[in-house]
Structure formats: C-alpha cells, structure tokens
C-alpha atoms as a PDB file:
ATOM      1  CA  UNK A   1      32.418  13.046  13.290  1.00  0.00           C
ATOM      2  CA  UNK A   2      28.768  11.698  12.925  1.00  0.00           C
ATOM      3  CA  UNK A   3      27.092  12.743   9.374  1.00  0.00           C
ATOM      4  CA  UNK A   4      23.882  14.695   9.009  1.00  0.00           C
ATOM      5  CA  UNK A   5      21.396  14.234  11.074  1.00  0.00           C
ATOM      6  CA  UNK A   6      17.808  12.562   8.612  1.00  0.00           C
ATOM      7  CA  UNK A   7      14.318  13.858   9.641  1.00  0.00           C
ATOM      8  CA  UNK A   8      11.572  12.369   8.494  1.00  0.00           C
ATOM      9  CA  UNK A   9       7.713  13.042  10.358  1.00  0.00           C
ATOM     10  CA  UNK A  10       6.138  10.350  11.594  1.00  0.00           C
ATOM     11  CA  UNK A  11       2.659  11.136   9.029  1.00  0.00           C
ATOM     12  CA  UNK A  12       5.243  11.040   5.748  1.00  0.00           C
ATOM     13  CA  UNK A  13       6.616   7.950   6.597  1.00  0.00           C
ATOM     14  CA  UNK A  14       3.511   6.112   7.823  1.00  0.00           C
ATOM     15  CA  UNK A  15       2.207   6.564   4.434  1.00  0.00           C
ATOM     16  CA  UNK A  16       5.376   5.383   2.426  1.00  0.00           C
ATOM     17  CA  UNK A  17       5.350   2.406   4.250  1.00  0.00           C
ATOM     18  CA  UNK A  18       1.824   1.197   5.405  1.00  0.00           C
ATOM     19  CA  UNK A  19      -0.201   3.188   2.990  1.00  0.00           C
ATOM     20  CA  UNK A  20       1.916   2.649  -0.146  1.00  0.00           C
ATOM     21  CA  UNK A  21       3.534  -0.423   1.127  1.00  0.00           C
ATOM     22  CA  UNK A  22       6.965   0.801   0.235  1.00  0.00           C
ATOM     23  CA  UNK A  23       9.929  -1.143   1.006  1.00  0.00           C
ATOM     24  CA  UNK A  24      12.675  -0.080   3.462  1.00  0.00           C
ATOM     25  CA  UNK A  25      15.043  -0.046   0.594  1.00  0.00           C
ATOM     26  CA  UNK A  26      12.549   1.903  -1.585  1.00  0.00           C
ATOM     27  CA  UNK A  27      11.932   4.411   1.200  1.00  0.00           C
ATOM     28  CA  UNK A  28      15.794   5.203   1.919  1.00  0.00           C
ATOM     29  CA  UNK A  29      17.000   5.334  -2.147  1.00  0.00           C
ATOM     30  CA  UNK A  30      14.185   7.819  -2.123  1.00  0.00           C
ATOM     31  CA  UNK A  31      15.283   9.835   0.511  1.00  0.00           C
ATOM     32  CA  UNK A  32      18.895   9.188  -0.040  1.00  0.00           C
ATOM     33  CA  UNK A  33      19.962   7.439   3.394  1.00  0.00           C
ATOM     34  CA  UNK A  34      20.442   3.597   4.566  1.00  0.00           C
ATOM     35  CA  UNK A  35      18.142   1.174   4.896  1.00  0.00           C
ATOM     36  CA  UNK A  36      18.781   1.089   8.108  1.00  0.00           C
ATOM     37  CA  UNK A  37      17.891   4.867   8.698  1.00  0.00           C
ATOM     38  CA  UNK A  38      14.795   3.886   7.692  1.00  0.00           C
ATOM     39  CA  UNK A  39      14.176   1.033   9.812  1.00  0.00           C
ATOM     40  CA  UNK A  40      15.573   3.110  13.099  1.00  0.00           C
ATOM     41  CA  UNK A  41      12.784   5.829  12.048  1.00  0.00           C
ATOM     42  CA  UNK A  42      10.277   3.017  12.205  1.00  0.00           C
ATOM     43  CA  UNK A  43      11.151   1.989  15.412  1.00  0.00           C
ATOM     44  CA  UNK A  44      11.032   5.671  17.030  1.00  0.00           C
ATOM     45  CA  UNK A  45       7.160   6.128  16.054  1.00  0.00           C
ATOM     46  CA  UNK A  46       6.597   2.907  17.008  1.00  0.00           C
ATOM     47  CA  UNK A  47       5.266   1.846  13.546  1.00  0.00           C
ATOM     48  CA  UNK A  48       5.227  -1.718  13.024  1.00  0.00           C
ATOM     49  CA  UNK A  49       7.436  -3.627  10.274  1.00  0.00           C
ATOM     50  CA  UNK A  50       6.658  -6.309   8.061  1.00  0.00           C
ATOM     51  CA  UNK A  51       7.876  -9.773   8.495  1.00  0.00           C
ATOM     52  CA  UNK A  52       9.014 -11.350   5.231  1.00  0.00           C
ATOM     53  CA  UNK A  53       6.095 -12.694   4.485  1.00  0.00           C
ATOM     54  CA  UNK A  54       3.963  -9.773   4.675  1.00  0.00           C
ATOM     55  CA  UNK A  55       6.616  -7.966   2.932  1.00  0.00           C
ATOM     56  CA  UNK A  56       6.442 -10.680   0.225  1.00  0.00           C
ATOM     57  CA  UNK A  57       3.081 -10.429  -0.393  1.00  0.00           C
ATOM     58  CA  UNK A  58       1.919  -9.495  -3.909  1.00  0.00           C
ATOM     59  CA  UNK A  59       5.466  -9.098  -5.190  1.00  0.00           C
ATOM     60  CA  UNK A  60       6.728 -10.756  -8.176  1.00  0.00           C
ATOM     61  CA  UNK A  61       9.895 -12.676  -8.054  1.00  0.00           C
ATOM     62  CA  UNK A  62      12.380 -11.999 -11.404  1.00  0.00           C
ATOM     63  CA  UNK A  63      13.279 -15.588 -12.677  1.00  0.00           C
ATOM     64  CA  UNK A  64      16.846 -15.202 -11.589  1.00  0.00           C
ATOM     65  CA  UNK A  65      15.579 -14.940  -8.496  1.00  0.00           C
ATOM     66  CA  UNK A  66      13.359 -17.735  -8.551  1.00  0.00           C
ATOM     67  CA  UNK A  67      15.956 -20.030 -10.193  1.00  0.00           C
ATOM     68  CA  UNK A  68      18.575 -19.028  -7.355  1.00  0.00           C
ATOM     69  CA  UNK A  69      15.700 -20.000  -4.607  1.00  0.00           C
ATOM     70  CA  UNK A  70      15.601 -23.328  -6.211  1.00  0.00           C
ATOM     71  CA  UNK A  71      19.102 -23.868  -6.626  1.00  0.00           C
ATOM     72  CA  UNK A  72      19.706 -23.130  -2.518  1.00  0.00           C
ATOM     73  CA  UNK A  73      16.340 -25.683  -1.975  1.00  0.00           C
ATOM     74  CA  UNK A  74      18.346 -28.547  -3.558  1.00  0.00           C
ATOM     75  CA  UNK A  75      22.106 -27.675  -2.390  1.00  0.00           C
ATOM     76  CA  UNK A  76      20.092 -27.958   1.527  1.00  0.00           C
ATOM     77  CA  UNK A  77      18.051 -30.942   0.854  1.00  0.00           C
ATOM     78  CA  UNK A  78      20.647 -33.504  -1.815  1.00  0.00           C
ATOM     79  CA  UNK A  79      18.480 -36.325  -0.415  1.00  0.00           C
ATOM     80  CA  UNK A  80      14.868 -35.099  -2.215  1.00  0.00           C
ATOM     81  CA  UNK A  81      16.700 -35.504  -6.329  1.00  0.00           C
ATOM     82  CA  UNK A  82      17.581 -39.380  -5.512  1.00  0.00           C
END
C-alpha cells in the first residue's frame, strides 16, 4: 500500500529552492517528507539542482565537520605526512 500522495506547485518550490536557496533536506523537514520527495518534485518541473559545489557555496562548515574532512584527506593520501 503506497503512502500519501505529496503536492507541492511548481511556484512554492521554485522559491524554496532557487530563491531562498534552501536545501533538499531543509525543504522536505519542512514539509515533512524525504529528501528524496523533494528531489523527484524537482525533476517533474524540470527545475535544475545544485551540484555540490553550488550547493556549498556560502555555507559554513561546523569544525567537526571540518576536522572529519581532514582526517579522510590524510587516511587517502598517507604518503603527503612523510
């Protein structure tokens, strides 16, 4: 049995997500649905997502974040700390 069915018009979620730059995760804990959800609605009005990067831009990192970036940099490259 499939769950009920999420609307969302094309106008409301243009705005969340180009105008506002909301995240996909921001978008669906607001409406109370997956991420996912979101990105399917995206899709269907043919808005465009944001690549990491873009989705990156102008957000600040938390330092545990930053320090577990770093950690995974030297686990990949052992080679660069000799």
């Amino acid at each position: 049995m499939k769950g009920k069915r999420f609307e969302i018009n094309k106008h409301k979620l243009y705005q969340k997500y180009v105008t506002f730059r909301m995240s996909l995760a921001e978008i669906a804990e607001e409406e109370g649905v997956h991420p996912s959800t979101i990105s399917r609605k995206l899709a269907n009005y043919n808005i465009p997502t944001r690549t990491i990067s873009e989705a990156m831009t102008g957000r600040e990192l938390s330092p545990e974040t930053k320090a577990k970036i770093s950690s995974s940099r030297r686990k990949k490259n052992p080679s660069d700390s000799e």
